[in-house]
N, C-alpha and C. Protein backbone atom coordinates (compact mmCIF):
# COMPACT_ATOMS: atom_id res chain seq x y z
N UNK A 1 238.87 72.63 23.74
CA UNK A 1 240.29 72.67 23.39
C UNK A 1 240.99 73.73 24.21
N UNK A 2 242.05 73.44 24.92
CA UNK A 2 242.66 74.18 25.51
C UNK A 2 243.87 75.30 24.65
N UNK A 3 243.20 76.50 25.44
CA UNK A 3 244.32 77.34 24.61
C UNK A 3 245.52 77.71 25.10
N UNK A 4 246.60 78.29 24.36
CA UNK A 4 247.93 78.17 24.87
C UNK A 4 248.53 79.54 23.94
N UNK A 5 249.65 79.81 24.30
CA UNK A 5 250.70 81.16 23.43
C UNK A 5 250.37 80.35 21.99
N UNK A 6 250.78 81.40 21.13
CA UNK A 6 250.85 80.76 19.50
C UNK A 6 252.37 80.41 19.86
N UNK A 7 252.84 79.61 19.19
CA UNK A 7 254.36 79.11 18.80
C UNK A 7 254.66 77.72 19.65
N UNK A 8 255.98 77.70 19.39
CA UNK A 8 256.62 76.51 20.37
C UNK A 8 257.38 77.05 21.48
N UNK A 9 258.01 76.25 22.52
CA UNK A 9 258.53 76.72 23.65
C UNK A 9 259.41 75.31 23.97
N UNK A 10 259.38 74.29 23.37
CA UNK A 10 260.17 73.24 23.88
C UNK A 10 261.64 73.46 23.55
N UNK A 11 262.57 72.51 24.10
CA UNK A 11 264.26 72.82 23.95
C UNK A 11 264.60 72.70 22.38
N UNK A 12 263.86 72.32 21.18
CA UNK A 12 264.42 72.41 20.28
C UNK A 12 264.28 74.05 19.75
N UNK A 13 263.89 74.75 20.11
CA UNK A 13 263.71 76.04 19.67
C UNK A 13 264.71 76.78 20.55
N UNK A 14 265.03 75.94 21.75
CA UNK A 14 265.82 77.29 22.86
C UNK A 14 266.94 78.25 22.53
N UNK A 15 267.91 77.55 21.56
CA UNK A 15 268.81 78.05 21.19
C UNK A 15 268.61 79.03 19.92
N UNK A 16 267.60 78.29 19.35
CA UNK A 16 267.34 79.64 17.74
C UNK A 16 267.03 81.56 18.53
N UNK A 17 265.68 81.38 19.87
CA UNK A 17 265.40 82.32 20.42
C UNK A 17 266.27 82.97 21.33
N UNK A 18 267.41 82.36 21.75
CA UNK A 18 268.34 82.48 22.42
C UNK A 18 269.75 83.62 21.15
N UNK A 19 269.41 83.10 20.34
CA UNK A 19 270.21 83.88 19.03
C UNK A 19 269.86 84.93 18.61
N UNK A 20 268.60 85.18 18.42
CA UNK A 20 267.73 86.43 18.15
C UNK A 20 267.75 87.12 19.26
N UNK A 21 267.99 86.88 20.54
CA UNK A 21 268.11 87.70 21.58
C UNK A 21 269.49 88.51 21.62
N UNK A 22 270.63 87.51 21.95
CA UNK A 22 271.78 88.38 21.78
C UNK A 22 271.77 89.00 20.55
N UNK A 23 271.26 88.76 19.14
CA UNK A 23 271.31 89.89 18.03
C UNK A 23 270.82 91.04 18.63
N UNK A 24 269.59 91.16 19.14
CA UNK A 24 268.33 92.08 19.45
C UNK A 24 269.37 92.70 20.19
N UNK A 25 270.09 92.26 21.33
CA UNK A 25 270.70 93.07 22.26
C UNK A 25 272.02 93.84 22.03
N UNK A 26 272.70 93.35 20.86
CA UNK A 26 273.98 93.70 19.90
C UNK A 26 273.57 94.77 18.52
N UNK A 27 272.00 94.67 18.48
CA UNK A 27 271.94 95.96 18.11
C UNK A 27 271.53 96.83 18.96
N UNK A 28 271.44 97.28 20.30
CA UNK A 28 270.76 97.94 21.07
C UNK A 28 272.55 98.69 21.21
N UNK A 29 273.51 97.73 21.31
CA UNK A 29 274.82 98.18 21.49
C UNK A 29 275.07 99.45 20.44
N UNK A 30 274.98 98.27 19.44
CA UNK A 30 275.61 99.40 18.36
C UNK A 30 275.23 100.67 18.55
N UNK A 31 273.73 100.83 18.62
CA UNK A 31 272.69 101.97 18.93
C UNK A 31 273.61 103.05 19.89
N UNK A 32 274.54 102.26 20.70
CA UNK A 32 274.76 103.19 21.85
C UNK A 32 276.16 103.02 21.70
N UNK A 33 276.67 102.90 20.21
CA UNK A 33 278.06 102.80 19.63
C UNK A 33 279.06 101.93 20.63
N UNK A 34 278.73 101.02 21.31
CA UNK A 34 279.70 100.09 22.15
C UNK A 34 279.35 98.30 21.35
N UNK A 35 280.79 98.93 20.40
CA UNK A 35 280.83 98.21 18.93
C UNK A 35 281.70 96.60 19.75
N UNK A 36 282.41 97.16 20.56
CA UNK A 36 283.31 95.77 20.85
C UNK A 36 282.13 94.26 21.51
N UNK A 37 280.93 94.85 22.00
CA UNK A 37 280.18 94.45 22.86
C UNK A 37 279.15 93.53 21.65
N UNK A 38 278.88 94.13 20.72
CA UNK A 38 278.22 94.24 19.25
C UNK A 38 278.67 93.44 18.82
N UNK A 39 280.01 93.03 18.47
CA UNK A 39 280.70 91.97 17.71
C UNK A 39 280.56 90.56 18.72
N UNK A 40 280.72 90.97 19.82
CA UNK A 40 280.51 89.44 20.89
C UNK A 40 279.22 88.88 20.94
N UNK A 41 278.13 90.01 20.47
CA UNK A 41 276.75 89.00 20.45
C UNK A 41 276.53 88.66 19.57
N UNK A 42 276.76 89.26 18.45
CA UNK A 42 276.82 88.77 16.88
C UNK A 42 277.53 87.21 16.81
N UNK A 43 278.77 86.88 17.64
CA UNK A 43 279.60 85.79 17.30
C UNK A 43 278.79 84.66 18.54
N UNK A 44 278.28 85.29 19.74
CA UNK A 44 277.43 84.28 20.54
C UNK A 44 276.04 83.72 19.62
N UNK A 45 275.34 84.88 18.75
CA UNK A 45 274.14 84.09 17.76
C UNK A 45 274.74 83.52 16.70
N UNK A 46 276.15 83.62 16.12
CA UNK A 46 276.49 82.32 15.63
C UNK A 46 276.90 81.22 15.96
N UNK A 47 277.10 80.86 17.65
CA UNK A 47 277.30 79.95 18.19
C UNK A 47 275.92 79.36 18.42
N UNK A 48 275.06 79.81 18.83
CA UNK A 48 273.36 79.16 18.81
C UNK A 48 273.09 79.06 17.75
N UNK A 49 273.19 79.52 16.46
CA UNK A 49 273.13 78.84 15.26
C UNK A 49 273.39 78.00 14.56
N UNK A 50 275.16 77.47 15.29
CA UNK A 50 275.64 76.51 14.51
C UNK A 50 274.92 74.92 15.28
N UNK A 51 273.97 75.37 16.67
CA UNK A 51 273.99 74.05 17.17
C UNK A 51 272.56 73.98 17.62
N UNK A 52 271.82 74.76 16.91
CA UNK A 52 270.21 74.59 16.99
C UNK A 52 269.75 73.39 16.16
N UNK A 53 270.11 73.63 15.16
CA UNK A 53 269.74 72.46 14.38
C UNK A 53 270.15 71.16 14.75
N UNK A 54 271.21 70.62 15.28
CA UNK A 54 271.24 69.73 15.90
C UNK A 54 270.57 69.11 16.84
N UNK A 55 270.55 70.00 17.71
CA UNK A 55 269.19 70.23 19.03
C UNK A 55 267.87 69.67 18.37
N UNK A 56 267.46 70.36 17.30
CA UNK A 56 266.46 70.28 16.69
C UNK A 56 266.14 69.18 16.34
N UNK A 57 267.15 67.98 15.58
CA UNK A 57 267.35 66.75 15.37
C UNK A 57 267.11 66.06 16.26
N UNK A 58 267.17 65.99 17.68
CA UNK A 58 267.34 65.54 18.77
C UNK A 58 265.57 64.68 19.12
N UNK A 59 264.99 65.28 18.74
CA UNK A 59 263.37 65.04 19.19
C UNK A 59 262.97 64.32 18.00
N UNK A 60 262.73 63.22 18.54
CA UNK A 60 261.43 62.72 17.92
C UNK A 60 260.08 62.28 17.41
N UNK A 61 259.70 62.23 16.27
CA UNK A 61 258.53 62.02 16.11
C UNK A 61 257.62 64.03 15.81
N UNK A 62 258.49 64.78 15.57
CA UNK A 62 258.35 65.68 15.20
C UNK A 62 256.86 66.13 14.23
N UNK A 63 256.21 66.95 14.56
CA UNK A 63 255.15 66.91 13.55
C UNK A 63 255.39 67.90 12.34
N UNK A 64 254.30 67.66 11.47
CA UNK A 64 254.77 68.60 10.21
C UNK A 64 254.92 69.94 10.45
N UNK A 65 253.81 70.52 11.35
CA UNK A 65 253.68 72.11 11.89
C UNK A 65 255.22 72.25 12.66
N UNK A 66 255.68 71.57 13.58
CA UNK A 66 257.07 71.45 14.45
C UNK A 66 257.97 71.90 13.22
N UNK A 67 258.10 71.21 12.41
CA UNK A 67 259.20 71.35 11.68
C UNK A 67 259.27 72.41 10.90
N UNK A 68 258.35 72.66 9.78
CA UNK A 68 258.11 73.92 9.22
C UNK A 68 258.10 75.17 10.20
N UNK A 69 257.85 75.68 11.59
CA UNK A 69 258.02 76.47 12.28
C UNK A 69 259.73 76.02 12.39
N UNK A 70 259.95 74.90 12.81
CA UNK A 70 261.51 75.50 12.98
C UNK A 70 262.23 75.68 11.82
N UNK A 71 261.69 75.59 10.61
CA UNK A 71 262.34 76.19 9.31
C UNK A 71 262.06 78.11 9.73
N UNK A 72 261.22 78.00 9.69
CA UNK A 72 260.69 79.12 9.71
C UNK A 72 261.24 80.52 10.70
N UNK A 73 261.23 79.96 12.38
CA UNK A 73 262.10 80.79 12.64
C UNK A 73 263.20 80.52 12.91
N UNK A 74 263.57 79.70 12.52
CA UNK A 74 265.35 79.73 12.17
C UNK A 74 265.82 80.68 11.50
N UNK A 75 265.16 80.99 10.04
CA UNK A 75 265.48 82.19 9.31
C UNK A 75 265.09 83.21 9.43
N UNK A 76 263.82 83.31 10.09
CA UNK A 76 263.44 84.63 10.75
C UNK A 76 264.14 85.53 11.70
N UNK A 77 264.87 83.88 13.02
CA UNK A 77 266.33 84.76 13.91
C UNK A 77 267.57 85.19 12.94
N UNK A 78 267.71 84.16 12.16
CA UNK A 78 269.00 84.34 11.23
C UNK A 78 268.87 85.85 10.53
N UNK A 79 268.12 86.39 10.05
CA UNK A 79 267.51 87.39 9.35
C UNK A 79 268.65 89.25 10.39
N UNK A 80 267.35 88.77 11.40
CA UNK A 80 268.26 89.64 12.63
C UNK A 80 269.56 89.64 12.62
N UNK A 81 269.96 88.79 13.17
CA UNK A 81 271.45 88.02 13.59
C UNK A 81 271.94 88.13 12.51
N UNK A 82 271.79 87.73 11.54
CA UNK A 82 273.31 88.17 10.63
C UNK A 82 272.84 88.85 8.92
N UNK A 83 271.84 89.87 9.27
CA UNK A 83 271.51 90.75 8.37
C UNK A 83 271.01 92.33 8.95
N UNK A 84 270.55 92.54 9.58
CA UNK A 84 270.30 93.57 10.41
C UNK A 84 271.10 94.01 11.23
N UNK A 85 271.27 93.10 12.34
CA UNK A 85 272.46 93.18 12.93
C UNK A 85 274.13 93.82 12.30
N UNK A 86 274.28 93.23 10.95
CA UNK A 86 275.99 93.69 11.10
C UNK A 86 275.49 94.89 9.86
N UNK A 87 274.24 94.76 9.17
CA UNK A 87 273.54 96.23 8.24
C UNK A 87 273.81 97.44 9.33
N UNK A 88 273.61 97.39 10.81
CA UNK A 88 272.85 98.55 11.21
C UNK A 88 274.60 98.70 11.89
N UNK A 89 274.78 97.97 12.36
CA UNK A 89 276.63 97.79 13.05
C UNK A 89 277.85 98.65 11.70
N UNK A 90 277.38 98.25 10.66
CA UNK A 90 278.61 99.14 9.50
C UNK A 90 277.66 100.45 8.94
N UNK A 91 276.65 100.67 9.44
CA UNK A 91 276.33 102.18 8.94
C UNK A 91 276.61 103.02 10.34
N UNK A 92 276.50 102.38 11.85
CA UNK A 92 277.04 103.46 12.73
C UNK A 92 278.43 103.34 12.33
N UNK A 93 279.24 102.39 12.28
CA UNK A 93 280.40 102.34 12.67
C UNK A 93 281.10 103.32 11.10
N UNK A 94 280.30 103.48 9.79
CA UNK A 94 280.85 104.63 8.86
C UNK A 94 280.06 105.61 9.30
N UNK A 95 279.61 106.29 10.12
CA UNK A 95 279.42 107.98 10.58
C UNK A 95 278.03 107.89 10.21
N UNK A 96 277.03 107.06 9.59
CA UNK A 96 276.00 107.12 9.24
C UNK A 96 275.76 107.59 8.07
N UNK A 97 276.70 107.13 6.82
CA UNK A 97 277.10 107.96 5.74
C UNK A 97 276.04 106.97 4.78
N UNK A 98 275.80 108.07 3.27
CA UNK A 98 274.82 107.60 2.84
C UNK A 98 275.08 106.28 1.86
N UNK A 99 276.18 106.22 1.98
CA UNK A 99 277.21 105.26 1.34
C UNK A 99 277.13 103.74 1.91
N UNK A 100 277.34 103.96 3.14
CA UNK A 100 276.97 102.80 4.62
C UNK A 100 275.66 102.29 4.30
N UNK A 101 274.72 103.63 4.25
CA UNK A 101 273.13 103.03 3.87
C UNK A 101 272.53 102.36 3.04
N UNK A 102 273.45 102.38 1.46
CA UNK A 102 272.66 102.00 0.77
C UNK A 102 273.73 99.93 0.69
N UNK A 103 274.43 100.27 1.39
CA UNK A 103 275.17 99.07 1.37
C UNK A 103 274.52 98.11 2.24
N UNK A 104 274.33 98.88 3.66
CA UNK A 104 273.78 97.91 4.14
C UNK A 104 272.43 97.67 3.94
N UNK A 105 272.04 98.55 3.42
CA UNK A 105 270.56 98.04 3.20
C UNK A 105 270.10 96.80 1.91
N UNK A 106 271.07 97.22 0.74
CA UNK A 106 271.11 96.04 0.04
C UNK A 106 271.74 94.63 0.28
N UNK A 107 272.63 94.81 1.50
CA UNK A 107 273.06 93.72 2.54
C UNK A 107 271.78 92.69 2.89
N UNK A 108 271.45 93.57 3.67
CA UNK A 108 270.04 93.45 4.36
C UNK A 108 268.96 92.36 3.18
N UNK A 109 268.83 93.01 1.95
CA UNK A 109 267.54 92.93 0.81
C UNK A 109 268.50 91.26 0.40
N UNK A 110 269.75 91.14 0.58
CA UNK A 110 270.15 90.17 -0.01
C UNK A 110 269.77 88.79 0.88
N UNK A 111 270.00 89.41 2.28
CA UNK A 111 270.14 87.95 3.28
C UNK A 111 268.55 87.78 3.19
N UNK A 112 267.72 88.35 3.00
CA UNK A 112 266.43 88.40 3.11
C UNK A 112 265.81 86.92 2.42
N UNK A 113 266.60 87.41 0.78
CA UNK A 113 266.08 86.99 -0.29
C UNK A 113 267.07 85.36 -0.26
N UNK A 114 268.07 85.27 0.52
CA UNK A 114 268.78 84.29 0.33
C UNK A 114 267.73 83.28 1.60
N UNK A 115 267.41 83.88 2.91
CA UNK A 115 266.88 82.99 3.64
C UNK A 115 265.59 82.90 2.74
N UNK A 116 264.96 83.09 2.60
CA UNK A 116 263.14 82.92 2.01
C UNK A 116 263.20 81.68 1.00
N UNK A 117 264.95 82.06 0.14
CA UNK A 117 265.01 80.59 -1.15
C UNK A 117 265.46 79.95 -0.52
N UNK A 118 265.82 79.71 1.04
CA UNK A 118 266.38 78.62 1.68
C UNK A 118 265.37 77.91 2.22
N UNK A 119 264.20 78.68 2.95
CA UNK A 119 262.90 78.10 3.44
C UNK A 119 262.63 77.54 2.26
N UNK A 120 262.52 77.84 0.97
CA UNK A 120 261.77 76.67 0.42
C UNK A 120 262.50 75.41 -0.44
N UNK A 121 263.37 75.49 -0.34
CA UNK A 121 264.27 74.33 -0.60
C UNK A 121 264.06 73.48 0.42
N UNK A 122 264.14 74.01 1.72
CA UNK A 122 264.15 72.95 2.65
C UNK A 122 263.22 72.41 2.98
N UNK A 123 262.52 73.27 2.79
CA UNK A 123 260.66 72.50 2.80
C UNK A 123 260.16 71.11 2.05
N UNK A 124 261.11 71.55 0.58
CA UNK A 124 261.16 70.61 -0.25
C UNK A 124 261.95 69.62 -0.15
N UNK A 125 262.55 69.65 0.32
CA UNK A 125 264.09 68.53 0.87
C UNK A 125 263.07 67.92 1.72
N UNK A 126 262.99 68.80 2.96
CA UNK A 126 262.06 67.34 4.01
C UNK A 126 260.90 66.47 3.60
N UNK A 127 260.28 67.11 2.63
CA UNK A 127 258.85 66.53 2.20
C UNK A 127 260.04 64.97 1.31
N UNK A 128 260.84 65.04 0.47
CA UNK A 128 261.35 64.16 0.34
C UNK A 128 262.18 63.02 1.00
N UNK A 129 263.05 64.10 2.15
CA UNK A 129 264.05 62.95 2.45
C UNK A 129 264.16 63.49 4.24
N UNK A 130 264.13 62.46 4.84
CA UNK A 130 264.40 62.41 6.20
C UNK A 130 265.60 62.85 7.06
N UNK A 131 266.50 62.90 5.96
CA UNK A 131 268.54 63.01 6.20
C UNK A 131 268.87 64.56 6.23
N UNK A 132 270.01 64.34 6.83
CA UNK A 132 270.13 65.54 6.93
C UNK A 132 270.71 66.26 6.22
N UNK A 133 270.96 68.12 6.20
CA UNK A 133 270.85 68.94 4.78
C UNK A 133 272.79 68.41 4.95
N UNK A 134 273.58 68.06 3.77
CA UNK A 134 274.71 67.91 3.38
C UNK A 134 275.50 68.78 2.87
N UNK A 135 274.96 69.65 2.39
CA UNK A 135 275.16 71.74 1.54
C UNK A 135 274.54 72.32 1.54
N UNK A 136 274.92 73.51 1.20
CA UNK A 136 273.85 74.62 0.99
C UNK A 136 274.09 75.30 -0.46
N UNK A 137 273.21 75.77 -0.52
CA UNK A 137 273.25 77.03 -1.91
C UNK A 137 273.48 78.36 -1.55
N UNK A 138 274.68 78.51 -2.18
CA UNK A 138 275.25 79.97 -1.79
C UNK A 138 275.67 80.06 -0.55
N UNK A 139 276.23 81.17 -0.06
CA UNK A 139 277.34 81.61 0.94
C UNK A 139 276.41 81.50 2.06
N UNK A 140 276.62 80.64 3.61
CA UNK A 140 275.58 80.71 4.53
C UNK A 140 275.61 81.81 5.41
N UNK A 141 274.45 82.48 5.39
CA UNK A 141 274.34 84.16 6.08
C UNK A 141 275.30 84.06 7.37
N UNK A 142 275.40 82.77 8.13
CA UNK A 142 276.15 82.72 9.14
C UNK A 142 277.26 82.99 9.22
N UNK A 143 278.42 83.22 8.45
CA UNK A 143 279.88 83.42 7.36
C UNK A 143 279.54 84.96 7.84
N UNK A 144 279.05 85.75 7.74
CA UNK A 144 279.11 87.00 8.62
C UNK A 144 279.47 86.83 9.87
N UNK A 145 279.33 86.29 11.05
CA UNK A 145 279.91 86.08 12.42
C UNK A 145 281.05 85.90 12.40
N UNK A 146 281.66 85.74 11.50
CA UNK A 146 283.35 84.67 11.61
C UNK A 146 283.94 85.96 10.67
N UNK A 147 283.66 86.51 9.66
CA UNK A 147 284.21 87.71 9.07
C UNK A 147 284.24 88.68 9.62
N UNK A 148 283.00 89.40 10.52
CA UNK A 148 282.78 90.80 10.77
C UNK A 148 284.14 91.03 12.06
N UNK A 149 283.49 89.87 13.12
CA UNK A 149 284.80 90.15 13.89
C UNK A 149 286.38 90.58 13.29
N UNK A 150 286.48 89.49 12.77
CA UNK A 150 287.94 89.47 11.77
C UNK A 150 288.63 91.19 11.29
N UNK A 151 287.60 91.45 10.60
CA UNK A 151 287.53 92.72 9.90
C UNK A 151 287.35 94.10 11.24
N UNK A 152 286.74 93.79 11.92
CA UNK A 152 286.94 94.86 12.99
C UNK A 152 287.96 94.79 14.20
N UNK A 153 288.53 93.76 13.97
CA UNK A 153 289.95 93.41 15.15
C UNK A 153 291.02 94.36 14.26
N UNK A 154 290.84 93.92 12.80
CA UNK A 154 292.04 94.69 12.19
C UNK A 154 291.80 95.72 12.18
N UNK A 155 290.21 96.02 11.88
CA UNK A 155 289.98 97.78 11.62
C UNK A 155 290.58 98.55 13.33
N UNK A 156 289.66 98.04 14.40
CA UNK A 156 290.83 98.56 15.58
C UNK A 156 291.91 98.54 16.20
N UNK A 157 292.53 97.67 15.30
CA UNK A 157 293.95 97.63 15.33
C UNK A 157 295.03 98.78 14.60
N UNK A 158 293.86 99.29 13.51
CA UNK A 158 294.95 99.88 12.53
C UNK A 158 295.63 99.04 11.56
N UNK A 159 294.88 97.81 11.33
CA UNK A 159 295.63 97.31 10.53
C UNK A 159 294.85 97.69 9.01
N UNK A 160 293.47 97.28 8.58
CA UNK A 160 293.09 98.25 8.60
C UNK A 160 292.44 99.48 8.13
N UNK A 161 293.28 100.21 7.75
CA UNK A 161 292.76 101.76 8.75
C UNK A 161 292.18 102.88 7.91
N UNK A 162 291.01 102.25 7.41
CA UNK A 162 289.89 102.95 6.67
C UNK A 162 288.34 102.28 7.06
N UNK A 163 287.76 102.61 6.95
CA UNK A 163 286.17 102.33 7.20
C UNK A 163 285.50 101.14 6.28
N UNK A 164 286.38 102.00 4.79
CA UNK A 164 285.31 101.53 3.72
C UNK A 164 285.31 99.78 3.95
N UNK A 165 286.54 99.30 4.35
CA UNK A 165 286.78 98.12 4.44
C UNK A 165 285.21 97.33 5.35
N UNK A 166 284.61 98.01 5.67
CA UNK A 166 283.18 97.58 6.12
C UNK A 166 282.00 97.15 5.58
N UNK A 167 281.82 98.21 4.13
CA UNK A 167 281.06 98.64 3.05
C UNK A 167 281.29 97.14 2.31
N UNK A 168 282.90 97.13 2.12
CA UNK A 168 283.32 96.20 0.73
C UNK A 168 282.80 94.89 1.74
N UNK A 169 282.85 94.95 3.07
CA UNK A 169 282.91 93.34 3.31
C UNK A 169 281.22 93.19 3.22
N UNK A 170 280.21 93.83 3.29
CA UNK A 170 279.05 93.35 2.79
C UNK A 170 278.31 93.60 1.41
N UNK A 171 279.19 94.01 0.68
CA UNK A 171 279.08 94.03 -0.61
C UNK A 171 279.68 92.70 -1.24
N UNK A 172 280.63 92.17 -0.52
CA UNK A 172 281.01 90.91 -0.78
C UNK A 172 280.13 89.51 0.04
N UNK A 173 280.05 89.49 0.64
CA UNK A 173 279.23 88.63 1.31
C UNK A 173 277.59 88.33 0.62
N UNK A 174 276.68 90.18 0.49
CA UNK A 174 275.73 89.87 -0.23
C UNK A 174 275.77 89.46 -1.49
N UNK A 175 277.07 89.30 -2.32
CA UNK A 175 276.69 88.71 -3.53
C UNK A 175 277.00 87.14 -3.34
N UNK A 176 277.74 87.07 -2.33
CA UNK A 176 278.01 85.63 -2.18
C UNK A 176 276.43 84.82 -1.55
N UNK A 177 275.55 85.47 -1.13
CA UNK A 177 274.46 85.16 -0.47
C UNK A 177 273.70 84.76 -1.53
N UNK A 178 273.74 85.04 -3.08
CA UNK A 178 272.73 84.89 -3.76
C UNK A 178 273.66 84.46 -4.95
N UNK A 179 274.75 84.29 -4.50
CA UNK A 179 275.52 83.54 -5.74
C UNK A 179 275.18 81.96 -5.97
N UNK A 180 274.43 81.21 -6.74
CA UNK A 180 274.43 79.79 -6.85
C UNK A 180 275.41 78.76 -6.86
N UNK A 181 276.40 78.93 -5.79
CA UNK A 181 277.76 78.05 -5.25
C UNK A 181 276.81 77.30 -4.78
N UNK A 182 277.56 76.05 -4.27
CA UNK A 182 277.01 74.88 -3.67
C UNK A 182 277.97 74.31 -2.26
N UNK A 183 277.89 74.54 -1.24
CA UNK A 183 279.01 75.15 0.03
C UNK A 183 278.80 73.94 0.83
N UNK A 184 279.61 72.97 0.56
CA UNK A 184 279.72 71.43 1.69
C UNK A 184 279.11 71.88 3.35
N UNK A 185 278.06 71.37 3.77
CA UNK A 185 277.90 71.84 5.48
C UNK A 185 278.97 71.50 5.66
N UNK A 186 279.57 71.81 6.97
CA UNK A 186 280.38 71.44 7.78
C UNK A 186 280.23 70.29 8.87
N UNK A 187 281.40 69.42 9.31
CA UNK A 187 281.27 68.24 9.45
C UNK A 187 281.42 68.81 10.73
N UNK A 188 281.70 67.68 12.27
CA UNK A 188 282.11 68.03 13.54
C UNK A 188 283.24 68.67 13.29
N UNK A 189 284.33 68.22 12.79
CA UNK A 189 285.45 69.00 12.74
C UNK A 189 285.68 70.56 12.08
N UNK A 190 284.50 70.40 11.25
CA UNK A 190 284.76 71.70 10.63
C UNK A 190 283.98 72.84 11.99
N UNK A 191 282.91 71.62 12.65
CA UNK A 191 282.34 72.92 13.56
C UNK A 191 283.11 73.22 14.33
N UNK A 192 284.02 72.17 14.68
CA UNK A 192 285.53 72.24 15.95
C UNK A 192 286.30 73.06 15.48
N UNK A 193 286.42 73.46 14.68
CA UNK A 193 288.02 74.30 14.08
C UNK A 193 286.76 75.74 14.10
N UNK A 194 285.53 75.99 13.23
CA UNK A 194 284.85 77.88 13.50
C UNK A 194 284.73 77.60 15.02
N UNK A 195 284.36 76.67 16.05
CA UNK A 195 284.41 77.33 17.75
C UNK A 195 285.95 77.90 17.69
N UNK A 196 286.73 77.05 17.33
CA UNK A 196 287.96 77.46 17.51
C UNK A 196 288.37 78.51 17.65
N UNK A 197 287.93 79.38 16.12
CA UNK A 197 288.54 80.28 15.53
C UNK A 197 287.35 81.41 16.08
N UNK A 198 286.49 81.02 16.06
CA UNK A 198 285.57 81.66 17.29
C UNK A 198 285.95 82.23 18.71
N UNK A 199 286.44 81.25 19.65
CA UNK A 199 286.96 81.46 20.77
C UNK A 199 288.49 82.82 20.45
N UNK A 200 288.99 82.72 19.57
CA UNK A 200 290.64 83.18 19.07
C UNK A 200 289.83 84.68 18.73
N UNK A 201 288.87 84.90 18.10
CA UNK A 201 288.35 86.22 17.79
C UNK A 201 287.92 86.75 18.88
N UNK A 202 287.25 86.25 20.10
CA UNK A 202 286.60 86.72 21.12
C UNK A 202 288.08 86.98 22.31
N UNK A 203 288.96 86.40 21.74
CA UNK A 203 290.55 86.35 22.79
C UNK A 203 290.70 87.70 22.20
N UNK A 204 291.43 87.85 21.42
CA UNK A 204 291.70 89.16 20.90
C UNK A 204 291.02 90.38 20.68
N UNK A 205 289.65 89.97 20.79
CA UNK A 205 288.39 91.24 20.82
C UNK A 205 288.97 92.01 22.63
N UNK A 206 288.72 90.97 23.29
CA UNK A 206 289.17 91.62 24.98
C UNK A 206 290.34 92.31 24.66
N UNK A 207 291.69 91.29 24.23
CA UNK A 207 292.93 91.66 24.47
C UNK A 207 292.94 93.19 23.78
N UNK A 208 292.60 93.68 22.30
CA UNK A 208 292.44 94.84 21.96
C UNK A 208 292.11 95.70 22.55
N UNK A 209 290.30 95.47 23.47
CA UNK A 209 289.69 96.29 23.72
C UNK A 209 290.35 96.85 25.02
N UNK A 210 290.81 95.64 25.57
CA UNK A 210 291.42 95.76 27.15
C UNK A 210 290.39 94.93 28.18
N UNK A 211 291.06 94.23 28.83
CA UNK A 211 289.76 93.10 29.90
C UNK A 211 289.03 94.17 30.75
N UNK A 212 289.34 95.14 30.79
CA UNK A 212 288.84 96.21 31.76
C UNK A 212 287.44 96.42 31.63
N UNK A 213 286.71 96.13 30.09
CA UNK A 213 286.05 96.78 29.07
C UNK A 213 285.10 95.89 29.17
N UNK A 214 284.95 94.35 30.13
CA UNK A 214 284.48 93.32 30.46
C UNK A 214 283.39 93.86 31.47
């Protein structure tokens, strides 16, 4: 038997590892407090997020191991990307206060606990049904990419113009992560209108920061 890397490497995975990278590299930013840079990779791994799974759909004849790995690190990048990532992004960006810490860290403990009950729902969904997921349970960790920007255009705007407004937005989000709502996926159009509003956050991230800053 020929041996090979552990994992997969074909195009249905390209974009999940492609997401975990710009996270990985958007916290290396933060690290080095170049926050405007931070928010653009954060909103690029929610663009490989919203269209991995599709990708993923794409192949057929998928085996059971295939699929359960792409359950698997889907939420493992997601984890990074929109729990670590904007945890470690609002404790530099409040002074490293102990306030920041314990927020984001229960940020963090929430998306954790929200992806792990998502792996096994879905596990259980596919063993039943072939179709694809129609909702989700609770707020999708991805809803951080489309807020954080939002919230830091105004925070450097001065609109605004306190910190805490950082704290409260993942204090809100993690309860929405483990709140038992039931959240319609989004259709093409709904994915057409977040690129949208996607592209409009990344316009105004430059225009704030200044194109110079490119």
């Amino acid at each position: 038997m020929k041996k090979r890397l552990l994992g997969y490497y074909d195009y249905t995975v390209i974009l999940t590892y492609c997401g975990m990278l710009f996270a990985f590299y958007g916290i290396l930013c933060v690290l080095g407090q170049k926050y405007w840079e931070a928010i653009l990779c954060l909103m690029f791994s929610g663009v490989c997020d919203m269209f991995d799974g599709a990708v993923a759909s794409t192949k057929e004849g998928r085996t059971e191991q295939e699929k359960n790995f792409g359950i698997q690190i889907d939420s493992l990048s997601d984890l990074i990307s929109f729990g670590v990532l904007p945890g470690i992004f609002v404790y530099m960006i409040c002074g490293k206060s102990r306030l920041a810490a314990v927020v984001a860290s229960a940020f963090v403990l929430c998306a954790l606990i929200r992806l792990a009950y998502f792996n096994v729902l879905e596990a259980e969904r596919q063993k039943k049904s072939e179709g694809k997921r129609k909702s989700y349970l609770g707020v999708p960790v991805t809803t951080i990419a489309i807020l954080l920007p939002i919230v830091y255009i105004l925070y450097d705007h001065r609109i605004c113009k306190r910190v805490i407004c950082f704290p409260l937005l993942l204090l809100a989000m993690g309860i929405g992560y483990l709140s038992p709502v039931e959240i319609k996926k989004p259709g093409i159009i709904g994915k057409i209108g977040l690129i949208v509003l996607g592209a409009l956050e990344a316009i105004a991230l430059l225009f704030f920061m200044g194109w110079d800053a490119v």
